[in-house]
Structure formats: structure tokens, C-alpha cells
C-alpha atoms as a PDB file:
ATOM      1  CA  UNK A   1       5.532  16.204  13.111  1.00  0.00           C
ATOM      2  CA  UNK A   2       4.411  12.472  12.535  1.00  0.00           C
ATOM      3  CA  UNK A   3       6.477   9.929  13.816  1.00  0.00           C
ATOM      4  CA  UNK A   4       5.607   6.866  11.468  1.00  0.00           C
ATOM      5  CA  UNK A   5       1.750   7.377  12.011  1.00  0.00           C
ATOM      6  CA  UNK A   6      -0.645   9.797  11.258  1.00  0.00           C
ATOM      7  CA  UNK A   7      -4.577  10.322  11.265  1.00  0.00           C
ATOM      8  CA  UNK A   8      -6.767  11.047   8.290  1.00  0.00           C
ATOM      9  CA  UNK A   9     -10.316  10.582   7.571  1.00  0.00           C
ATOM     10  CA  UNK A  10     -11.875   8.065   5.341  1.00  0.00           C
ATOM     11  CA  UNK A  11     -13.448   9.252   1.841  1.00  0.00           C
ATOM     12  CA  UNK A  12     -14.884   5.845   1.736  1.00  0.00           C
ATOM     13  CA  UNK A  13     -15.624   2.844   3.981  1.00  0.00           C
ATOM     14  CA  UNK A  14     -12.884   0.063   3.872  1.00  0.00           C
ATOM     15  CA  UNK A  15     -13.891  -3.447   4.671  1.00  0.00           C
ATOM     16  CA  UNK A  16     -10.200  -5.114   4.616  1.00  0.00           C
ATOM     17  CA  UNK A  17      -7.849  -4.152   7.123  1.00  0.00           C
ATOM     18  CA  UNK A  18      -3.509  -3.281   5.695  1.00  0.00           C
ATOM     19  CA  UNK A  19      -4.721  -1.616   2.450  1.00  0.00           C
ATOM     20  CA  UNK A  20      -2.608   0.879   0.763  1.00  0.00           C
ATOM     21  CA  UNK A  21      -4.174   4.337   0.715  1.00  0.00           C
ATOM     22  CA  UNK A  22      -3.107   7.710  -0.757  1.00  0.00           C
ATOM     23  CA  UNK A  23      -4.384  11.256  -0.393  1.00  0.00           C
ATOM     24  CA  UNK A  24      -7.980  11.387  -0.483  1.00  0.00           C
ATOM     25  CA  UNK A  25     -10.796  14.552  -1.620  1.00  0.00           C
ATOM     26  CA  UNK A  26      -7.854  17.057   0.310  1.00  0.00           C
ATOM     27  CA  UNK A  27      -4.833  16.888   2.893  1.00  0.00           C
ATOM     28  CA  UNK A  28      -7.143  15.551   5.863  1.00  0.00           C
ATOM     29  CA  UNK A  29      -9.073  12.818   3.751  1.00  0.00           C
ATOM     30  CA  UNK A  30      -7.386   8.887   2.864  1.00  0.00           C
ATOM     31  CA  UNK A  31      -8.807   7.250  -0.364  1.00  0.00           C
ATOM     32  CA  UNK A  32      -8.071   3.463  -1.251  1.00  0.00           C
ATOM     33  CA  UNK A  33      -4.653   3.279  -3.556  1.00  0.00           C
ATOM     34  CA  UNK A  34      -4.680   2.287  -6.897  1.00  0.00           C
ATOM     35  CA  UNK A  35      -2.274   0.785  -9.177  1.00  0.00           C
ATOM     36  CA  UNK A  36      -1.425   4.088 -10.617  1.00  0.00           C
ATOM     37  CA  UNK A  37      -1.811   6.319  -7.506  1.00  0.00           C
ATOM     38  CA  UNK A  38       1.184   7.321  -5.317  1.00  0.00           C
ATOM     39  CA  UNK A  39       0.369   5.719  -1.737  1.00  0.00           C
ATOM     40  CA  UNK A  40       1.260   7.075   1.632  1.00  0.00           C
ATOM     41  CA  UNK A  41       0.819   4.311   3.534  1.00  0.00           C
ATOM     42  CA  UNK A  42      -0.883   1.511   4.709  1.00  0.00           C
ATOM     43  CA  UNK A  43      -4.855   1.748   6.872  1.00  0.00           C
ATOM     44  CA  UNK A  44      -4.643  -1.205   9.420  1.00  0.00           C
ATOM     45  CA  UNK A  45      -8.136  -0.312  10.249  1.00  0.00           C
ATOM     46  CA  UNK A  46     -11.634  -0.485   8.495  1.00  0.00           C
ATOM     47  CA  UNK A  47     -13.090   2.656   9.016  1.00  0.00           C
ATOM     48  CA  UNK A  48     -16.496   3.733   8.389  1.00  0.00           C
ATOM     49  CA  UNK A  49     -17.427   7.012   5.491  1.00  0.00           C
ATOM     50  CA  UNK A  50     -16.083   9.780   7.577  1.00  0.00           C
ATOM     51  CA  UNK A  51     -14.401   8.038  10.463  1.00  0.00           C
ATOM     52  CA  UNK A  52     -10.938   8.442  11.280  1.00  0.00           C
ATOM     53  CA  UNK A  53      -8.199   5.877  10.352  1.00  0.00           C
ATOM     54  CA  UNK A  54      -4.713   5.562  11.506  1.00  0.00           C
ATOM     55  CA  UNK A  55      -2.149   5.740   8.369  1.00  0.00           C
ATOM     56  CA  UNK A  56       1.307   3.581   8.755  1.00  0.00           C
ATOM     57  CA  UNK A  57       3.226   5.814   6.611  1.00  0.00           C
ATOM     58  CA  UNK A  58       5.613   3.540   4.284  1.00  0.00           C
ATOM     59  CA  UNK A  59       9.379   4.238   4.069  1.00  0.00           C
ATOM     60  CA  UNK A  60       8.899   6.608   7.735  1.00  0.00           C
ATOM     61  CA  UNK A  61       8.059   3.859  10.131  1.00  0.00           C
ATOM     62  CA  UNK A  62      10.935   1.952  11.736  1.00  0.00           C
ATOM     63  CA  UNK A  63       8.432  -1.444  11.552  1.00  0.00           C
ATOM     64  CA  UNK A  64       7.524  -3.525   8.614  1.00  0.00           C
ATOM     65  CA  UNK A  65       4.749  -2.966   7.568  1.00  0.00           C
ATOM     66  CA  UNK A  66       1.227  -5.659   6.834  1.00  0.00           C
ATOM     67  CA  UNK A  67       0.102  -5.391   3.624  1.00  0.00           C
ATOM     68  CA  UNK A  68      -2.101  -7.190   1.436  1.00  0.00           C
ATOM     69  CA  UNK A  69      -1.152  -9.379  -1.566  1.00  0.00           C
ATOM     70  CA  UNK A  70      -2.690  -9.954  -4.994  1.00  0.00           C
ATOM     71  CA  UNK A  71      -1.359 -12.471  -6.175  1.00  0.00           C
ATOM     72  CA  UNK A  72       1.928 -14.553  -4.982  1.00  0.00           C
ATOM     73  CA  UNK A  73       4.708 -13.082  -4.116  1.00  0.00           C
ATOM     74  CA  UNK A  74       7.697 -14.455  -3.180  1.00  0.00           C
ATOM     75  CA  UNK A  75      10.255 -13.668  -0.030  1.00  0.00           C
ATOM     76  CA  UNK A  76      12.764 -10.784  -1.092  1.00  0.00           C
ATOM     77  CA  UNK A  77      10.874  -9.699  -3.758  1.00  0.00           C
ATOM     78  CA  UNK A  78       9.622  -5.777  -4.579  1.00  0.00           C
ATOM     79  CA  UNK A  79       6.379  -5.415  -4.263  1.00  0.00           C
ATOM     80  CA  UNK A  80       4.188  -2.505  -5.412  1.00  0.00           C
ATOM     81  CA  UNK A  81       0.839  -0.738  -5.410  1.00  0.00           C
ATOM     82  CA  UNK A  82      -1.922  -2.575  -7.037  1.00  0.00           C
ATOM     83  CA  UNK A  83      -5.321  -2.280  -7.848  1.00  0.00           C
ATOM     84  CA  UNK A  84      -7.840  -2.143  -4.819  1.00  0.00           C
ATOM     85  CA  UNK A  85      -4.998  -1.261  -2.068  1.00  0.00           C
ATOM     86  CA  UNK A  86      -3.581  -4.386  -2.748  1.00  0.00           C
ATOM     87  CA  UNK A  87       0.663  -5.216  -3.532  1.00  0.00           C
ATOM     88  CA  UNK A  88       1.834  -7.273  -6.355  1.00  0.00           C
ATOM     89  CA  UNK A  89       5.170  -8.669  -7.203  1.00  0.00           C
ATOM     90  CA  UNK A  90       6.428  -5.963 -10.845  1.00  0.00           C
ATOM     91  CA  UNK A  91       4.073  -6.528 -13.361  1.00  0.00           C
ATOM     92  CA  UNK A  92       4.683  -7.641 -17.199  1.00  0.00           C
ATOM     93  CA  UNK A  93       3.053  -4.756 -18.896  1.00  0.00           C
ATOM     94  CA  UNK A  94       4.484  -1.631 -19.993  1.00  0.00           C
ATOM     95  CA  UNK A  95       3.803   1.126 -17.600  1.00  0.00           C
ATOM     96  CA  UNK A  96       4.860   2.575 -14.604  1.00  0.00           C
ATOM     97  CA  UNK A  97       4.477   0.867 -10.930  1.00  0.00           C
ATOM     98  CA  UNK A  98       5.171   2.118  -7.409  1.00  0.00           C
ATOM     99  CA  UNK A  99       7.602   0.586  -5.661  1.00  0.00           C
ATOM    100  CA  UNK A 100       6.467   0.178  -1.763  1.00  0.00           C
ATOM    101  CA  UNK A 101       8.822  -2.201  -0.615  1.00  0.00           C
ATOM    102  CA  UNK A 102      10.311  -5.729  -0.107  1.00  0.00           C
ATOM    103  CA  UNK A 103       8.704  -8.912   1.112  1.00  0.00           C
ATOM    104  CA  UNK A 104       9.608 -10.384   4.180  1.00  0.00           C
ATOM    105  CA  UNK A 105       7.489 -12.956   3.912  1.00  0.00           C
ATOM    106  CA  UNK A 106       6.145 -14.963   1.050  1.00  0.00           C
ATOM    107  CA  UNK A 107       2.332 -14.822  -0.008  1.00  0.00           C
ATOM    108  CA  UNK A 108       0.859 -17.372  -1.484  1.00  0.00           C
ATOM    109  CA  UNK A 109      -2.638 -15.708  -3.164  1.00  0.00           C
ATOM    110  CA  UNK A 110      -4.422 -12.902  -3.528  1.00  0.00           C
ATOM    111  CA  UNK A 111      -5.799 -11.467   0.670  1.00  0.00           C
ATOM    112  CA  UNK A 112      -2.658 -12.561   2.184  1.00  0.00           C
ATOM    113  CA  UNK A 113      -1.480 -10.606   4.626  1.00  0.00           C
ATOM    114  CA  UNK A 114       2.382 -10.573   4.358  1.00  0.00           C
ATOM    115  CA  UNK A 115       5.190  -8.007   6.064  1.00  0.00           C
ATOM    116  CA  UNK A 116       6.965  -5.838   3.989  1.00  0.00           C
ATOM    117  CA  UNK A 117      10.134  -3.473   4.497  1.00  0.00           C
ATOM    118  CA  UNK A 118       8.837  -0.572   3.419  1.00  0.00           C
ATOM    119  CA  UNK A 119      10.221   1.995   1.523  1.00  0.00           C
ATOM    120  CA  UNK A 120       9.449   6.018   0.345  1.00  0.00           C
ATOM    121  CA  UNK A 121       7.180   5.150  -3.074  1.00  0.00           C
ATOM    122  CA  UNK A 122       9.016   5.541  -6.332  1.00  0.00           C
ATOM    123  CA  UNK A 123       8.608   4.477  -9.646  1.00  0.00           C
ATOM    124  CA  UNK A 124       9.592   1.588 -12.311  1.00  0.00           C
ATOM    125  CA  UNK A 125       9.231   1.437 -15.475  1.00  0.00           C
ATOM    126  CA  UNK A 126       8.462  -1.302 -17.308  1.00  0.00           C
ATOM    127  CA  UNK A 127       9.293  -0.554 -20.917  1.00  0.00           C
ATOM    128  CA  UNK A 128       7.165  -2.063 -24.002  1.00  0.00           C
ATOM    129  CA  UNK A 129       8.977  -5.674 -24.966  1.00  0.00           C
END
């Protein structure tokens, strides 16, 4: 049973602490998130190829969670998962985004570190304008 946390092993080295990550090459692995990949949670470490990493897993954990901006965001917003690991406020373009959260603090540029209520990942749609 995990109790907010778990342990995985990177499939790549990280060099920036509070990324997202998702499932990596199997169950055991943790791969950097992307935009379009559903994230588990957030690495507060920067583990080495093949080292093991602690996962915060987002929406379990009874803490809010450090993440790491891409832009500005402002206090109360959503944010979700953007490229590189990163969280953006919901973006313009037509597509689907995965909700991670809500600010709890504002950010004002792309590597801030900002706390976020977390939340179980689900989708938005943004629909073409």
C-alpha cells in the first residue's frame, strides 16, 4: 500500500528537482511527464540513470505538492502537465491537457517552484475556436 509516496527507478537522469513524472519503460521505472502523458506524481529528487527516486503521488498525498512552472501562473488557478515535467496555467490550443491541480501560490516565469493542491489527473478539453 503507498501512503502518498512511493519508489521507482529513473529511466533517465533528471537535473531539476519537483518535475512531473509518469510511468516509465514498466511498473518499477519513472520517465519525465510530458504535456500529453498522464503523470503520477511529482520526483523531488534528481536521480541518476538507474537510481531510485521518491514519487509524491498527486491527488493521494495529504500535502501540497512543489512543482515547477512554465510560464506564469497565477494564485487559484488549474494548472496542468506540460512539456519537460513542467505545469502551465490551460493552454489556448485545441487539445487535451491534464489537470494536476490548483496553485497556491503564484509563479511568476518559467523554473518557479510554486505549491499546488493536487489532485487525481484528468482531462480538459480545449475545443477548436
Amino acid at each position: 500500500m503507498f501512503k502518498g509516496t512511493m519508489t521507482k527507478i529513473a529511466d533517465a537522469a533528471q537535473t531539476t528537482q519537483h518535475l512531473l513524472v509518469k510511468f516509465g519503460t514498466d511498473a518499477d521505472h519513472i520517465a519525465i511527464a510530458t504535456a500529453a502523458g498522464a503523470p503520477i506524481g511529482a520526483c523531488p529528487d534528481t536521480p541518476a540513470l538507474g537510481d531510485s527516486a521518491a514519487v509524491i503521488l498527486i491527488g493521494v498525498t495529504d500535502e501540497s505538492v512543489t512543482m515547477v512552472a512554465s510560464e506564469a501562473i497565477t494564485v487559484g488557478e488549474r494548472v496542468f502537465a506540460a512539456a519537460a515535467g513542467k505545469i502551465s496555467d490551460l493552454p489556448a490550443a485545441a487539445a487535451s491537457y491534464f489537470c494536476v491541480g490548483q496553485a497556491l501560490e503564484a509563479a511568476a516565469e518559467d523554473g518557479d517552484e510554486i505549491q499546488i493542491a493536487s489532485c487525481v489527473p484528468f482531462t480538459v478539453t480545449v475545443a477548436a475556436g
